[in-house]
C-alpha atoms as a PDB file:
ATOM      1  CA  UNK A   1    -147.547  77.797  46.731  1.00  0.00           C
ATOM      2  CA  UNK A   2    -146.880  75.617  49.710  1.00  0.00           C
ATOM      3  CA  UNK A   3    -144.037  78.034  50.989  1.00  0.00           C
ATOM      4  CA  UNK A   4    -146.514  81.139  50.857  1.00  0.00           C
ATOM      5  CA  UNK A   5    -149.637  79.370  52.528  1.00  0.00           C
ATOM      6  CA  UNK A   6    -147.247  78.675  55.437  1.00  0.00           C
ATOM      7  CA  UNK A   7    -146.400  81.976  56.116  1.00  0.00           C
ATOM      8  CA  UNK A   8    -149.565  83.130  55.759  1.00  0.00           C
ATOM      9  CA  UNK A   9    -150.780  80.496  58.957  1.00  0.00           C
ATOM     10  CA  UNK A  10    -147.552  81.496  60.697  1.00  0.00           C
ATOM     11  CA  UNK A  11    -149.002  85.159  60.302  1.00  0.00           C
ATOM     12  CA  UNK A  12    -152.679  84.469  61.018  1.00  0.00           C
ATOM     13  CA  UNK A  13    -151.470  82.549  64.421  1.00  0.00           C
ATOM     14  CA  UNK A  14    -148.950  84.856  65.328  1.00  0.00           C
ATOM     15  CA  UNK A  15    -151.849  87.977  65.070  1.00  0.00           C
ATOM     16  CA  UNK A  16    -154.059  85.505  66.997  1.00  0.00           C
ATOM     17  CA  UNK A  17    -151.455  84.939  70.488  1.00  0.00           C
ATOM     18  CA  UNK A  18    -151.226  88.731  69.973  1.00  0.00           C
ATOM     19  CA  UNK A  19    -154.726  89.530  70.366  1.00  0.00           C
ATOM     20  CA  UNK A  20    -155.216  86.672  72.820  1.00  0.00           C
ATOM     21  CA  UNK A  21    -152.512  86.840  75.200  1.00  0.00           C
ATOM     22  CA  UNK A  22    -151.608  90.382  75.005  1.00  0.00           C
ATOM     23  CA  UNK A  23    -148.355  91.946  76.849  1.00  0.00           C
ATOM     24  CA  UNK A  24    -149.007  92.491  80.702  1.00  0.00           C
ATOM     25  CA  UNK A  25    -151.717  89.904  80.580  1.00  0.00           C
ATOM     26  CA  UNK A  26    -150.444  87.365  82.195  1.00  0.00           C
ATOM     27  CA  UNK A  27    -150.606  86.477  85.840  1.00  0.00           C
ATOM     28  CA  UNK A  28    -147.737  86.828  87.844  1.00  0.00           C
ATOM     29  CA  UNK A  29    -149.163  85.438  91.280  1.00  0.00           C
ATOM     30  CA  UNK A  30    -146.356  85.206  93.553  1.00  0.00           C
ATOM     31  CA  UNK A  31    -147.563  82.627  96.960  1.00  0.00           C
ATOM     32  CA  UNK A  32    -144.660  82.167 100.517  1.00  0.00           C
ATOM     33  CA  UNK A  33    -145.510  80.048 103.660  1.00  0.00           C
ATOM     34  CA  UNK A  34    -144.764  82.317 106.791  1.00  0.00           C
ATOM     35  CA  UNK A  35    -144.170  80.090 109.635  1.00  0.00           C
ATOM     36  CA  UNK A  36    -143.159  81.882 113.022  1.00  0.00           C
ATOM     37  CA  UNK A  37    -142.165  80.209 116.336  1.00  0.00           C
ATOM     38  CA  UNK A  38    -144.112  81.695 119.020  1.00  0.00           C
ATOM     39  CA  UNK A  39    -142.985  78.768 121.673  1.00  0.00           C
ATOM     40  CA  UNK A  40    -141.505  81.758 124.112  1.00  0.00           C
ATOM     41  CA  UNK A  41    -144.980  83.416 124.306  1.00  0.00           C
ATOM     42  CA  UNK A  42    -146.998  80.010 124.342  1.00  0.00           C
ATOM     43  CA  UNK A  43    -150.142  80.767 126.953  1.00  0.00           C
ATOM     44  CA  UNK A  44    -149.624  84.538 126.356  1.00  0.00           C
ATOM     45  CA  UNK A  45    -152.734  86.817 125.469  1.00  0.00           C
ATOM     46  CA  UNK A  46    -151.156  89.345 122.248  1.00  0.00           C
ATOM     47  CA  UNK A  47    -151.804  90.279 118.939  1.00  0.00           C
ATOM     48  CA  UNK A  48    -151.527  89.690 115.014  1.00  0.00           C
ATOM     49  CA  UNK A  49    -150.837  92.352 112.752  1.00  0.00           C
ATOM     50  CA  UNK A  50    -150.517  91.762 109.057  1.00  0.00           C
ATOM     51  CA  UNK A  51    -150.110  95.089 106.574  1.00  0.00           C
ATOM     52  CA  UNK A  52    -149.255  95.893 103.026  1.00  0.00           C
ATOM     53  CA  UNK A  53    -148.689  99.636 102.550  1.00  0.00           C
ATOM     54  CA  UNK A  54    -147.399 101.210  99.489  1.00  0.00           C
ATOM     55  CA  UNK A  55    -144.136 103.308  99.249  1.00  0.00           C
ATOM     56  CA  UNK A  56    -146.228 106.310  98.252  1.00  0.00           C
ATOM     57  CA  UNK A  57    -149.430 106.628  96.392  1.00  0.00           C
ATOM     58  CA  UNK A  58    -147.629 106.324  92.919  1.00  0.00           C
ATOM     59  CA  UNK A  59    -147.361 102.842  93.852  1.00  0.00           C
ATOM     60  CA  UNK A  60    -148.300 100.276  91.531  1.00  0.00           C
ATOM     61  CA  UNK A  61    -151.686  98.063  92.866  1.00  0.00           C
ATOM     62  CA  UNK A  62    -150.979  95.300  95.205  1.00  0.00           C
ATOM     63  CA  UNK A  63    -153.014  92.799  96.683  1.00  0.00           C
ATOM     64  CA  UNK A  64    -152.022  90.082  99.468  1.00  0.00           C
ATOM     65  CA  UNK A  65    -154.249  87.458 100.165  1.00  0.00           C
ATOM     66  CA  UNK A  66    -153.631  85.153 103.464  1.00  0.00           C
ATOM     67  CA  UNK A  67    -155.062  81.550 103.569  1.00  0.00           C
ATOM     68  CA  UNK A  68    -154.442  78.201 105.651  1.00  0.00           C
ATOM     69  CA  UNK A  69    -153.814  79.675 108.888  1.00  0.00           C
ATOM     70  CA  UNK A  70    -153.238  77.297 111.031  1.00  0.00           C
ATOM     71  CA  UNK A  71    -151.352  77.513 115.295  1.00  0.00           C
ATOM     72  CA  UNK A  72    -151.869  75.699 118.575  1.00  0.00           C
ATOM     73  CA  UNK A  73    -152.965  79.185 119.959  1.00  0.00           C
ATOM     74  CA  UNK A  74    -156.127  80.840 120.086  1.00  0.00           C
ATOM     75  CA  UNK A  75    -158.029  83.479 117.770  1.00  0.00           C
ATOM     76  CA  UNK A  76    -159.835  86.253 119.719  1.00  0.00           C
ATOM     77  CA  UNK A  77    -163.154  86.587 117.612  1.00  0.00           C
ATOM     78  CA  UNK A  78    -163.969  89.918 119.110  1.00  0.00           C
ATOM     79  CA  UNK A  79    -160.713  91.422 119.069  1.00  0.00           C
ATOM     80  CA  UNK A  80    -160.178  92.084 114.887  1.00  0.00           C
ATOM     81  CA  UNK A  81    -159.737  95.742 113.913  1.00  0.00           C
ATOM     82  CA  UNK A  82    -159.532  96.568 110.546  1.00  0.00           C
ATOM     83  CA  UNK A  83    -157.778  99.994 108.990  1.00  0.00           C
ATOM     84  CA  UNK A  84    -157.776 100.537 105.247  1.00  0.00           C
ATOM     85  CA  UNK A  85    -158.081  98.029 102.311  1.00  0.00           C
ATOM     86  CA  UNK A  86    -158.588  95.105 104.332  1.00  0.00           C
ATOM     87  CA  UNK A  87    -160.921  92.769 105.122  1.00  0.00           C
ATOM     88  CA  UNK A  88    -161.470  89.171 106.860  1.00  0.00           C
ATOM     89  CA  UNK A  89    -161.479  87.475 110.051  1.00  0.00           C
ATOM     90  CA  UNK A  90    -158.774  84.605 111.403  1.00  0.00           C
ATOM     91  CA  UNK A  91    -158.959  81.349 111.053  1.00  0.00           C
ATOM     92  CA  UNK A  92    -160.863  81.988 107.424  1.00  0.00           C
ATOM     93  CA  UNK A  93    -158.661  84.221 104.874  1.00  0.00           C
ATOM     94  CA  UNK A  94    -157.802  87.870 105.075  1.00  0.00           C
ATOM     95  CA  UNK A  95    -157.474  90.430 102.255  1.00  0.00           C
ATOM     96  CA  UNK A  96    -155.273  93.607 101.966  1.00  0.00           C
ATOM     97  CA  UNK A  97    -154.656  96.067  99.279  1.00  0.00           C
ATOM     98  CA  UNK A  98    -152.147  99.217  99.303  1.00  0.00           C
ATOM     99  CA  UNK A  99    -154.701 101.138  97.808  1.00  0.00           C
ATOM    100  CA  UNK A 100    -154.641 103.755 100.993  1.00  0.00           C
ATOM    101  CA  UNK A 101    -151.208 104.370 102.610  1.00  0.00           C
ATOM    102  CA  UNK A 102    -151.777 102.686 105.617  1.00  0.00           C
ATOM    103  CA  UNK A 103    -153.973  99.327 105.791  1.00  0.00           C
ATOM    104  CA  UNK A 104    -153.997  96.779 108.628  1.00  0.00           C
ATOM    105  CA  UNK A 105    -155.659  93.838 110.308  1.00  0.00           C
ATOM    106  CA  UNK A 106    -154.794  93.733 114.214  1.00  0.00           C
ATOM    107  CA  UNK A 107    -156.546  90.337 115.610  1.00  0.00           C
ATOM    108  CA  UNK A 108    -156.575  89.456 118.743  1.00  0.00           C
ATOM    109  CA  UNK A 109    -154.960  86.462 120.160  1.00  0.00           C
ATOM    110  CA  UNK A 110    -153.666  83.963 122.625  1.00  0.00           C
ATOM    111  CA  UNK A 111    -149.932  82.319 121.420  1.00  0.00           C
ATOM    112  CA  UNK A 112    -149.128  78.911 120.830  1.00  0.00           C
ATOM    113  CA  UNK A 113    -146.175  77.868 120.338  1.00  0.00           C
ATOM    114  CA  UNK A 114    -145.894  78.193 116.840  1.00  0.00           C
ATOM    115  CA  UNK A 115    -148.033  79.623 113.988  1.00  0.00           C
ATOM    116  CA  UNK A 116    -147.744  79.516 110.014  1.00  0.00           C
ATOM    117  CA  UNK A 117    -149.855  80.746 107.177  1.00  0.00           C
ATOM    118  CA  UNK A 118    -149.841  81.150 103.537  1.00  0.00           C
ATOM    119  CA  UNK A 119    -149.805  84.603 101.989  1.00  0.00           C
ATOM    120  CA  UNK A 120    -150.521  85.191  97.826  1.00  0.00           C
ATOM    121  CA  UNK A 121    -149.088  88.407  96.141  1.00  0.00           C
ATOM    122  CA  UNK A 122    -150.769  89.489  92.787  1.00  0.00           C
ATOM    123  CA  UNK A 123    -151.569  93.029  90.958  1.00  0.00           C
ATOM    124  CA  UNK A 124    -150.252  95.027  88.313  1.00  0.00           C
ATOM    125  CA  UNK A 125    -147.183  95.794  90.324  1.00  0.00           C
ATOM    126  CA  UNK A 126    -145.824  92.248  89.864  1.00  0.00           C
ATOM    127  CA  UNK A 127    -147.761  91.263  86.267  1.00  0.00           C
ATOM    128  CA  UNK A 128    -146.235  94.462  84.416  1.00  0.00           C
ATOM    129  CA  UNK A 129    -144.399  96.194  86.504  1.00  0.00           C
ATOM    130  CA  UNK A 130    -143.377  99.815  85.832  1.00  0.00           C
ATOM    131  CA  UNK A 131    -143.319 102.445  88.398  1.00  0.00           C
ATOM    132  CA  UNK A 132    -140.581 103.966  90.899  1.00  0.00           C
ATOM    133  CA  UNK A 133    -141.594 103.010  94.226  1.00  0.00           C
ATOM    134  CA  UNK A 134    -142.879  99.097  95.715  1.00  0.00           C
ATOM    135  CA  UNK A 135    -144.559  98.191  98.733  1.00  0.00           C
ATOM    136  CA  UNK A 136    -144.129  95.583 101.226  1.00  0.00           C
ATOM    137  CA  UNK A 137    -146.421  93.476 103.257  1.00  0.00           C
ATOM    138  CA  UNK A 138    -145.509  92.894 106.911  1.00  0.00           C
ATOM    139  CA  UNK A 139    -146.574  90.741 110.094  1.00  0.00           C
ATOM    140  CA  UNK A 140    -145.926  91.483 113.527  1.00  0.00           C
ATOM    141  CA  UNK A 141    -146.731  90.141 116.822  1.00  0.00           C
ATOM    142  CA  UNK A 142    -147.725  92.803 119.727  1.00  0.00           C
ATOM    143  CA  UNK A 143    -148.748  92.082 123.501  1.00  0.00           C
ATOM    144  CA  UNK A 144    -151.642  92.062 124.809  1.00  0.00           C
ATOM    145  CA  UNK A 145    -152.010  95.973 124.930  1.00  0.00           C
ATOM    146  CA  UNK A 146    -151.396  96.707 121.352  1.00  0.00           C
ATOM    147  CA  UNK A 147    -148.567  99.176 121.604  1.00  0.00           C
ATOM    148  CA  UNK A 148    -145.324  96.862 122.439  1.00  0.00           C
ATOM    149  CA  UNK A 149    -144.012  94.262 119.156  1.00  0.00           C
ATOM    150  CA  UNK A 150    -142.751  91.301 120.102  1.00  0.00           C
ATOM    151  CA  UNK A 151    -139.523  89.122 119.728  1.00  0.00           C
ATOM    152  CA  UNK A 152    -138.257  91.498 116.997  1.00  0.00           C
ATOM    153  CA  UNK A 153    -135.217  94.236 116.439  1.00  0.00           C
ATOM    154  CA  UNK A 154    -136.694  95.799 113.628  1.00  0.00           C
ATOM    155  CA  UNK A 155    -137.907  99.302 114.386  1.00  0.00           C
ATOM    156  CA  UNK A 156    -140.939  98.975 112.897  1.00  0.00           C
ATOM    157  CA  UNK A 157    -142.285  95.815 114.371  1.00  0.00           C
ATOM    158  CA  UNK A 158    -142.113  93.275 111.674  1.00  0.00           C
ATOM    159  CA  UNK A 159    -140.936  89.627 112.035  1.00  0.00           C
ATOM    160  CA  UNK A 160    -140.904  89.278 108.846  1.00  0.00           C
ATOM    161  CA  UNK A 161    -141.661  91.907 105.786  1.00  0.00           C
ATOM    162  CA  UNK A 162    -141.969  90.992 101.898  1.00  0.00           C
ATOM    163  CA  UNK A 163    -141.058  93.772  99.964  1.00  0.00           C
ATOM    164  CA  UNK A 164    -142.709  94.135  96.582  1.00  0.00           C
ATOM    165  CA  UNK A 165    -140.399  95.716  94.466  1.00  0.00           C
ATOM    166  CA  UNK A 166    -140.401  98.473  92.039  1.00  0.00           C
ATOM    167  CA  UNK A 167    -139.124  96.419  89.248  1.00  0.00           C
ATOM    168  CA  UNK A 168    -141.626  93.695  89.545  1.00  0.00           C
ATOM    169  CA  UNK A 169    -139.393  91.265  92.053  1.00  0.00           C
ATOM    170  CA  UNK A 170    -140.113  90.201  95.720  1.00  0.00           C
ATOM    171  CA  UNK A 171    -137.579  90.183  98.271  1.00  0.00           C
ATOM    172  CA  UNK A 172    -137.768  88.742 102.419  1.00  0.00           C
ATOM    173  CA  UNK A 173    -136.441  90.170 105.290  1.00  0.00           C
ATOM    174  CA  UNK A 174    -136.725  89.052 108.640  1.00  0.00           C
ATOM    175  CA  UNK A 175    -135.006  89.799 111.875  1.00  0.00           C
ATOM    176  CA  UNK A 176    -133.659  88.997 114.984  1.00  0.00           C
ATOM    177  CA  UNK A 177    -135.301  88.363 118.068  1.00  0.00           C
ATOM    178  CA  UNK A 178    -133.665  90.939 120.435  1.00  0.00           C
ATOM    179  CA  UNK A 179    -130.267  92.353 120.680  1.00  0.00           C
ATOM    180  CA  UNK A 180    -128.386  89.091 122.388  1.00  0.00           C
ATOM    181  CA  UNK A 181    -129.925  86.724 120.150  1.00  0.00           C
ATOM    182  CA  UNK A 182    -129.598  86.736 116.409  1.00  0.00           C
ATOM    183  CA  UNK A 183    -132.103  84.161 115.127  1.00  0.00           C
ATOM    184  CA  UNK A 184    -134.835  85.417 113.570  1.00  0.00           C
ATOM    185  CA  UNK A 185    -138.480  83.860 114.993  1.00  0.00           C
ATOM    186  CA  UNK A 186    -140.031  83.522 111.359  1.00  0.00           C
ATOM    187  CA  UNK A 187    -139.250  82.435 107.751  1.00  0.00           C
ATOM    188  CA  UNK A 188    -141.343  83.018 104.845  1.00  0.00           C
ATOM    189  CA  UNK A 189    -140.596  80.367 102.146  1.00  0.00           C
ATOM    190  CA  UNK A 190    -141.464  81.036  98.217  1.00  0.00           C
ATOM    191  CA  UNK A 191    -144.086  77.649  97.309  1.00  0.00           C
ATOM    192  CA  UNK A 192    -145.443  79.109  93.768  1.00  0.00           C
ATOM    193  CA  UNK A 193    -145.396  81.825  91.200  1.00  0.00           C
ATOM    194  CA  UNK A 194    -147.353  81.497  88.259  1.00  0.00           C
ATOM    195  CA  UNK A 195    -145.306  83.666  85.188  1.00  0.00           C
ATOM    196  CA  UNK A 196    -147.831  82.934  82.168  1.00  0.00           C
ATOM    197  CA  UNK A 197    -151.351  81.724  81.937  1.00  0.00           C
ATOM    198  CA  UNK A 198    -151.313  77.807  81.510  1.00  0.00           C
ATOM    199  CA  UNK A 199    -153.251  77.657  78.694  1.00  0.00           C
ATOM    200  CA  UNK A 200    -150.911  79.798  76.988  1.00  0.00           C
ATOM    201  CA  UNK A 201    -148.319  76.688  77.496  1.00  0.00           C
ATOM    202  CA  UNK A 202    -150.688  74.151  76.331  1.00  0.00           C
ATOM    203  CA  UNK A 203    -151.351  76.218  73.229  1.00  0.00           C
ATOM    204  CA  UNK A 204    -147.513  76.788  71.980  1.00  0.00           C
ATOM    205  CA  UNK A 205    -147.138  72.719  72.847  1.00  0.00           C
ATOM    206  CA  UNK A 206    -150.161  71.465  70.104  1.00  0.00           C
ATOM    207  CA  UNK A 207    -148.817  74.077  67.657  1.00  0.00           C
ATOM    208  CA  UNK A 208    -145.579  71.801  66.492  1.00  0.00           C
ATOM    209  CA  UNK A 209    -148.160  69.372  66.737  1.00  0.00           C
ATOM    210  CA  UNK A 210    -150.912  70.652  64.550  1.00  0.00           C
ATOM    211  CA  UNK A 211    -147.793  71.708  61.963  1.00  0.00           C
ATOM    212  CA  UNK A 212    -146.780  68.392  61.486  1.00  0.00           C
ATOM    213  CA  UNK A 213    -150.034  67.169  60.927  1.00  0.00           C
ATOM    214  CA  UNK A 214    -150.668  70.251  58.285  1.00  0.00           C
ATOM    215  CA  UNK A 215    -147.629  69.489  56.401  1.00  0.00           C
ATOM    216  CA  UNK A 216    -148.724  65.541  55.902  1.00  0.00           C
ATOM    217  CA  UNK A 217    -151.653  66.456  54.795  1.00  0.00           C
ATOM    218  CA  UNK A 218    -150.229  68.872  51.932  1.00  0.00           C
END
C-alpha cells in the first residue's frame, strides 16, 4: 500500500512541474558589460551606434536591452535617431529588437576617454532555440559626420559585435583598432545568464524535503 501511494505522488508531482514549468519556458537571459576605451578621441564631437539585426527574417525574436551607461564624455540630447525596433534615449536605457532587418540607435556625442555599459540578451532565440539563421547586436563609434567608424578594422564598423547564434549560444568578436595596431578598443565581458526560473530551483530543493517528512509520517 505504501509502495503504490508513492508512486502515485511521484506521478501527481511529476504531471504538476510538467504543466508548470513547461519545455521552452524558462528564461534564458543572457547580460555582458561592454567597456570601450575612447582615451584617443577624448574632447572629440562623434557618435554611438548600437544595432541588433537579424540574419534574415526567419530569424528567431531577439531583444537587447542596454542599461548603466556610464563615460566621462558627453550625450548629445538632440542628436538621437532612431531606425527600426528601437527605442530610448542615453544616459537612461535603450531597447532594440530584430524584428525589421535593419534597427539602430545613432546618438550623438562628445568622447571621453572611456565608456562602458551593460547590454541584456533575451527572446525565444536564446530560451528555445530552433531556427537556421542568428543575429548579432553591434556598437560602433562614428565621427562627428556620421559616415566614417572609428578606431576599428572591421568592415562593417563594429568595435565589438555579439552574435546570437542559431543554436541558442552567444559568441564576441571584437577587433583591432587600425591596421598597425592589433588591440582591440573594447571588451564585452559575460556577468549573468539566467538558464531556469529560480523558483523552479527552490521547488526541486523542498521536494527531498517534503519526502522525508511524508515517509515519517507513514
Amino acid at each position: 500500500m505504501l509502495q503504490r501511494q508513492t508512486r502515485l505522488a511521484a506521478i501527481l508531482l511529476a504531471f504538476w512541474l510538467l504543466a508548470v514549468f513547461r519545455p521552452g519556458s524558462a528564461s534564458a537571459d543572457f547580460t555582458y558589460q561592454v567597456t570601450v576605451d575612447t582615451s584617443s578621441l577624448s574632447g572629440q564631437t562623434g557618435n554611438l551606434d548600437f544595432q541588433l539585426n537579424p540574419g534574415d527574417s526567419s530569424a528567431e525574436a531577439v531583444t537587447a536591452v542596454i542599461t548603466n551607461f556610464q563615460s566621462s564624455g558627453g550625450i548629445l540630447a538632440s542628436s538621437n535617431a532612431l531606425t527600426g525596433d528601437a527605442l530610448g534615449l542615453l544616459p537612461g536605457s535603450l531597447t532594440l529588437d530584430n524584428g525589421t532587418s535593419f534597427n539602430d540607435i545613432f546618438q550623438g556625442f562628445t568622447f571621453g576617454t572611456s565608456l562602458s555599459y551593460d547590454v541584456t540578451l533575451s527572446g525565444s532565440a536564446l530560451s528555445s532555440p530552433g531556427g537556421t539563421v542568428g543575429s548579432s547586436f553591434a556598437f560602433s563609434l562614428y565621427d562627428g559626420s556620421g559616415t566614417t567608424p572609428l578606431l576599428t578594422t572591421d568592415p562593417n564598423g563594429s568595435v565589438a559585435t555579439i552574435n546570437v547564434n542559431a543554436d541558442g549560444t552567444t559568441s564576441v568578436q571584437t577587433f583591432a583598432q587600425s591596421q598597425g595596431d592589433n588591440t582591440p578598443i573594447a571588451s564585452a565581458t559575460p556577468v549573468s545568464s539566467v538558464p531556469a526560473p529560480p523558483s523552479l530551483v527552490l521547488l526541486l530543493s523542498t521536494v527531498p524535503v517534503g519526502f522525508f517528512y511524508w515517509r515519517r509520517s507513514r
